[in-house]
Protein backbone atom coordinates (compact mmCIF):
# COMPACT_ATOMS: atom_id res chain seq x y z
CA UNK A 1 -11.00 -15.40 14.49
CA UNK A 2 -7.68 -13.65 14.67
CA UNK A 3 -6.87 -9.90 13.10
CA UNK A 4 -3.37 -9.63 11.60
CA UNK A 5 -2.28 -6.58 12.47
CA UNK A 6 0.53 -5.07 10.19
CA UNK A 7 2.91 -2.11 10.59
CA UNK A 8 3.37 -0.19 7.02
CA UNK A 9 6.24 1.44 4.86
CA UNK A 10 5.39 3.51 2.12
CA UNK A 11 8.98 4.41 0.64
CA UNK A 12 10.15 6.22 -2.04
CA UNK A 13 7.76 8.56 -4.47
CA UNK A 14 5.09 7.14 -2.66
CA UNK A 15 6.36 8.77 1.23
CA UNK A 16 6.95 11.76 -0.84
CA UNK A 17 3.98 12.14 -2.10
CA UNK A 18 1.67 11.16 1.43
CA UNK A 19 0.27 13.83 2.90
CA UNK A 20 1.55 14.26 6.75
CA UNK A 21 -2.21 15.38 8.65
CA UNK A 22 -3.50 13.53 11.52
CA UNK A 23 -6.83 12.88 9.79
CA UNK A 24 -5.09 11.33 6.45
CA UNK A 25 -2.38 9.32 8.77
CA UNK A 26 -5.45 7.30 10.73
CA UNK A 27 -7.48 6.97 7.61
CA UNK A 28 -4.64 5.71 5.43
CA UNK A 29 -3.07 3.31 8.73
CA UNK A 30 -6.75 1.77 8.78
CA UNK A 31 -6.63 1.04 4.97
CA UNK A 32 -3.47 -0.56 5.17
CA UNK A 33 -4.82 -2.67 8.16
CA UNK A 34 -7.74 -3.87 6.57
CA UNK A 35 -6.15 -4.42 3.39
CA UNK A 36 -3.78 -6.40 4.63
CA UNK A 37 -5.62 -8.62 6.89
CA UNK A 38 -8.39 -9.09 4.02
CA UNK A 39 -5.58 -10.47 1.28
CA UNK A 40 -2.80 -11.39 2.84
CA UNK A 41 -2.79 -15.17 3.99
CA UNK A 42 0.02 -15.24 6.41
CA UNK A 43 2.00 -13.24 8.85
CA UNK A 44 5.37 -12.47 7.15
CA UNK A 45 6.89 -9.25 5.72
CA UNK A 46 6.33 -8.88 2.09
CA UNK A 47 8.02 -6.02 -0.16
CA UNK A 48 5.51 -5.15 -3.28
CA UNK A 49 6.18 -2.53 -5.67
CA UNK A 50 3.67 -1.19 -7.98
CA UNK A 51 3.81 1.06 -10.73
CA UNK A 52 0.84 3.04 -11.50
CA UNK A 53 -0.49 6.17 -12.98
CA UNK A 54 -1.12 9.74 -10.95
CA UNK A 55 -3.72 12.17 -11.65
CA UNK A 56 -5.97 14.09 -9.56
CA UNK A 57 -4.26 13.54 -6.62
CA UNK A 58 -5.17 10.00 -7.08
CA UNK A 59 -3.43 6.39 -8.03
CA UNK A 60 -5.51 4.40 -10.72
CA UNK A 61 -4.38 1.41 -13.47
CA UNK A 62 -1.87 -0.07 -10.85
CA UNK A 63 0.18 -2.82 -11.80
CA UNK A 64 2.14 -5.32 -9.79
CA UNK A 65 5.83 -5.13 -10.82
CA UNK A 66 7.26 -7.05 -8.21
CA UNK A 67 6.06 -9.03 -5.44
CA UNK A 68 5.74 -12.58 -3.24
CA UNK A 69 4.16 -15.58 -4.06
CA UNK A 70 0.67 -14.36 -5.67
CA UNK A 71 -1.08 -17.06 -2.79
CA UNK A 72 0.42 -15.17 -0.12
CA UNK A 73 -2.13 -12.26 -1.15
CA UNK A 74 0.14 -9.26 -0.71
CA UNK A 75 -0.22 -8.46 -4.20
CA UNK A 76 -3.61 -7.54 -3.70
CA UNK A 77 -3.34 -6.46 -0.37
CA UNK A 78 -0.97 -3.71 -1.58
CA UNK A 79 -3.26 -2.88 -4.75
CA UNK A 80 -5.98 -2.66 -2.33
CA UNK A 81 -3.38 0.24 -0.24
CA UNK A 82 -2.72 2.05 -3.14
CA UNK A 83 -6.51 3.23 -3.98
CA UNK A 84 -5.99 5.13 -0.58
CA UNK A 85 -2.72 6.66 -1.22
CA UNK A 86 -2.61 10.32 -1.85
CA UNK A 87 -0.41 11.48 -4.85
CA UNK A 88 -0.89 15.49 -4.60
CA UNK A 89 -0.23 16.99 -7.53
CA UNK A 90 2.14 14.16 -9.27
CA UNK A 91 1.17 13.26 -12.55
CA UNK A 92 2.47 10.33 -14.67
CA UNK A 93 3.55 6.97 -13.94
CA UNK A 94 5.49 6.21 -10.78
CA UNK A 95 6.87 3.46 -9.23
CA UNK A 96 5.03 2.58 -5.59
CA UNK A 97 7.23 0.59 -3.00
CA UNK A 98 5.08 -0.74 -0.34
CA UNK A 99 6.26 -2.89 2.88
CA UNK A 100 4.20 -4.97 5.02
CA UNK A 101 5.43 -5.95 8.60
CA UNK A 102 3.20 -8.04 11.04
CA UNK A 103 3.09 -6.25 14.21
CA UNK A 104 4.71 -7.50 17.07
C-alpha cells in the first residue's frame, strides 16, 4: 500500500496565528500528513477554506466554505488539519485557507 505524502500551506489568519517552535512544526506537519493520506482519495492539489470559531487557543465548529469535489476527501482531510491548528489568543470566527500539494 502506498502513503501519499503531501506538502502543506496554511495561509492567511491561519499562518498568522501558527506557532513557529520546532516541536509544534513536526507535530502539526505529521497531522497534516496523516490527514491527508486518511481522506483524501487522490494525488492532486486541492485549496479548502474553512471558517471556524477560535477560543482557547483552539479551532472548534469548523465549516467547509469552499472546497473540491466532496469524493476527493479534502474536505475532510482539511477539517481533520484544523483540530491541530493552533489559534493563540484569537477569538471569534475566522476564515482558514488550507492548501494541499502531493509531494514530489
Amino acid at each position: 500500500m502506498s502513503t501519499m505524502k503531501y506538502g502543506m500551506f496554511v495561509a492567511g489568519a491561519a499562518a498568522a496565528m501558527l506557532i513557529a517552535t520546532p516541536a509544534m512544526a513536526g507535530s502539526l506537519a505529521e497531522q497534516f500528513a496523516s490527514c491527508a493520506s486518511k481522506f483524501a482519495s487522490s494525488k492532486q492539489a486541492a485549496s479548502v477554506m474553512l471558517e471556524c470559531t477560535a477560543a482557547d487557543g483552539k479551532l472548534s465548529d469548523c465549516k467547509v466554505l469552499e472546497a473540491p469535489a466532496p469524493a476527493a476527501g479534502f474536505d475532510k482531510a482539511a477539517l481533520c488539519v484544523a483540530e491541530a491548528l493552533p489559534v493563540g489568543s484569537r477569538t471569534g470566527s475566522i476564515k482558514v485557507p488550507i492548501k494541499f500539494e502531493p509531494s514530489k
